[in-house]
C-alpha atoms as a PDB file:
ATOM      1  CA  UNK A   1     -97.859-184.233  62.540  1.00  0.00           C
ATOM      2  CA  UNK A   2     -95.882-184.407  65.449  1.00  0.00           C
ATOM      3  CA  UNK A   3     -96.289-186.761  68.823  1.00  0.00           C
ATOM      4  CA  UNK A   4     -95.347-185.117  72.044  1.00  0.00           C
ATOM      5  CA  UNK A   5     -94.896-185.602  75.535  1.00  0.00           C
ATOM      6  CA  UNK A   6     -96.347-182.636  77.283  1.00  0.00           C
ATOM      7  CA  UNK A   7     -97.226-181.813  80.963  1.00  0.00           C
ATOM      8  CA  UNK A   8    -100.660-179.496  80.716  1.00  0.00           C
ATOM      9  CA  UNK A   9    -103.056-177.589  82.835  1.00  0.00           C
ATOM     10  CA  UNK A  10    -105.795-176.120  80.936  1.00  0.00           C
ATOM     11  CA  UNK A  11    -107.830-173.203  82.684  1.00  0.00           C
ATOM     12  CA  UNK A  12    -110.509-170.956  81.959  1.00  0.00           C
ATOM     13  CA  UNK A  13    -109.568-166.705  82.015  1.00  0.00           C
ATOM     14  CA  UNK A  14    -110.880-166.716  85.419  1.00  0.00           C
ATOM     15  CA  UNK A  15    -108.372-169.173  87.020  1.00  0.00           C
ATOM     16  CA  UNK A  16    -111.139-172.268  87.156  1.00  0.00           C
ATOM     17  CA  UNK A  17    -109.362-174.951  86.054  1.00  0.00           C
ATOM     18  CA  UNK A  18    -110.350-177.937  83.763  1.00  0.00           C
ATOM     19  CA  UNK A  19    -107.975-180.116  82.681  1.00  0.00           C
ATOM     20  CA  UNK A  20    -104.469-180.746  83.431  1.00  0.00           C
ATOM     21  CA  UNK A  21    -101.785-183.715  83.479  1.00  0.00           C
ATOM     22  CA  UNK A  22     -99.227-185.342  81.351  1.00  0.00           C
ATOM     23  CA  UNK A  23     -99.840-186.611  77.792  1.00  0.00           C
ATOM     24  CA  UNK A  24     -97.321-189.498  76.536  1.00  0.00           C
ATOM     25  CA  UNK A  25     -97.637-190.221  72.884  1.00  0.00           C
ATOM     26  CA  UNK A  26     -99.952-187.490  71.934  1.00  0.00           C
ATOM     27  CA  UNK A  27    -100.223-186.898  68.241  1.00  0.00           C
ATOM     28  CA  UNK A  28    -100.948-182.834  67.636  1.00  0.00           C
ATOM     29  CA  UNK A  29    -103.362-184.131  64.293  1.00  0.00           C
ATOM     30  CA  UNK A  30    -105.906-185.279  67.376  1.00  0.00           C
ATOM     31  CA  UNK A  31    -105.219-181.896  68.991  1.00  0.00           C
ATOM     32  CA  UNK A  32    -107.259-178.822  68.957  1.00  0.00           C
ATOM     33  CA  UNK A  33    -106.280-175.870  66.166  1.00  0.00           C
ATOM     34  CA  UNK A  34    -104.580-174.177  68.475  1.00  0.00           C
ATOM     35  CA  UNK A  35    -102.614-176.742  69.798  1.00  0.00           C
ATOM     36  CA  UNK A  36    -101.296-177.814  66.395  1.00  0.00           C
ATOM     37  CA  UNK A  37    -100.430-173.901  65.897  1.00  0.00           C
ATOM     38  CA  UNK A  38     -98.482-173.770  69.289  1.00  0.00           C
ATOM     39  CA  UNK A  39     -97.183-176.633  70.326  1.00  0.00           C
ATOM     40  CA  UNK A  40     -94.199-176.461  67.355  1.00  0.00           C
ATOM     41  CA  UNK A  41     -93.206-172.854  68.365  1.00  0.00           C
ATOM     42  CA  UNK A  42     -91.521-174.882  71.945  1.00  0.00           C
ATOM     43  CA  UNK A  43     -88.424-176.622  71.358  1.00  0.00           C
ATOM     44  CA  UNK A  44     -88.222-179.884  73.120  1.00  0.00           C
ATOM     45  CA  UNK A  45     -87.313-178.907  77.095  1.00  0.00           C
ATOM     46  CA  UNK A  46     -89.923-175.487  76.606  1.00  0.00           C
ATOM     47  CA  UNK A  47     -92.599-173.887  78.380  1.00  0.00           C
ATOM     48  CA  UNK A  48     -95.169-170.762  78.082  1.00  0.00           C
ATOM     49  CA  UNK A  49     -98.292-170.353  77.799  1.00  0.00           C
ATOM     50  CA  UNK A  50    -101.069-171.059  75.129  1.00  0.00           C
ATOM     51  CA  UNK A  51    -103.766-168.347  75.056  1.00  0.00           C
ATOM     52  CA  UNK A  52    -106.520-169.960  72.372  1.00  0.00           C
ATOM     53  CA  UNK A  53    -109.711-167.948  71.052  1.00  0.00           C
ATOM     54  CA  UNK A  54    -112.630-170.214  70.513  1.00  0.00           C
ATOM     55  CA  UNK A  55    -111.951-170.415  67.160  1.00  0.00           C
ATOM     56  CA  UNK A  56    -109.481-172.391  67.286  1.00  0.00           C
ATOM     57  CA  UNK A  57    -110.836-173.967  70.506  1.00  0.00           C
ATOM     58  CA  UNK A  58    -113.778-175.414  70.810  1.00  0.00           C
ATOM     59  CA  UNK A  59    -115.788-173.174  68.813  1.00  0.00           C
ATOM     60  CA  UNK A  60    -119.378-172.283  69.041  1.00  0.00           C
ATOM     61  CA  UNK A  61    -120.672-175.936  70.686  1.00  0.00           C
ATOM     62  CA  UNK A  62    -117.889-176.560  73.179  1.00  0.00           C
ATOM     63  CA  UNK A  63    -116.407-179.523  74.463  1.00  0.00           C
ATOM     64  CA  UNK A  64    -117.786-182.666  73.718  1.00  0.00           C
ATOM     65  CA  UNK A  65    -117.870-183.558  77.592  1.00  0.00           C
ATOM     66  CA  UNK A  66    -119.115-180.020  78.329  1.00  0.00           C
ATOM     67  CA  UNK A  67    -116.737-179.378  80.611  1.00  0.00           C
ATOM     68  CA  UNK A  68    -115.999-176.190  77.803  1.00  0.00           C
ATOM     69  CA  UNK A  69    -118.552-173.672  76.898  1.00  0.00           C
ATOM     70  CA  UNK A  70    -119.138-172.576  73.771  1.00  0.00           C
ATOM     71  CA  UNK A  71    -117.338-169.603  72.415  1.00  0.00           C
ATOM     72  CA  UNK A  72    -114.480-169.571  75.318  1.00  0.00           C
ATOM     73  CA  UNK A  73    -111.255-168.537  75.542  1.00  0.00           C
ATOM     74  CA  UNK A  74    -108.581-171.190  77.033  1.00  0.00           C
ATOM     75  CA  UNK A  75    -105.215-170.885  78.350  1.00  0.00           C
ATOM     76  CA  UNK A  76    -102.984-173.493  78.951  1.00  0.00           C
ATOM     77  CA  UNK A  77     -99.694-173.595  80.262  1.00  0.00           C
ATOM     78  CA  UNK A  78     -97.770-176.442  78.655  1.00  0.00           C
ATOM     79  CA  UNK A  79     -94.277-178.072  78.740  1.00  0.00           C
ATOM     80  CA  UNK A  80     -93.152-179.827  76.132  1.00  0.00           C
ATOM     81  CA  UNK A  81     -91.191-183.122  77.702  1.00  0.00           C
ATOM     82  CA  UNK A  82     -90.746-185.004  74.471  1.00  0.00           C
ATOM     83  CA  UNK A  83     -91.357-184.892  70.866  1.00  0.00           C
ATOM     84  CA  UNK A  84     -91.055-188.469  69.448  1.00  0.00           C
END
């Protein structure tokens, strides 16, 4: 239930990128699955990596903009600046 801060860049497991940026205010309950199962395991100030399966992606459809496949794995490497 938390809201973060966090600097992001998403990529796919070739290196294409797709996202990235800073989030203010972001509440995790808007966040994808695996973002609500990550994000807590950084301490406020922390940084690694989030390796997500599809299932707890974007599943079988994808991203509503498309910019996501179906049935792909994302990484993101995240900092977490804040948790309000």
């Amino acid at each position: 239930n938390s809201t973060i801060k966090t600097n992001y860049d998403g990529y796919f497991t070739n290196g294409e990128s797709f996202d990235g940026g800073t989030i203010d205010n972001f509440s995790l309950t808007n966040a994808i699955v695996g973002w609500q199962i990550g994000m807590p395991k950084f301490k406020e100030g922390g940084a690694g990596i989030l390796l997500i399966p599809s299932s707890i992606g974007y599943g079988r459809t994808g991203s509503s903009g498309g910019s996501i496949p179906g049935n792909t794995v994302i990484i993101f490497d995240v900092s977490l600046l804040k948790v309000y």
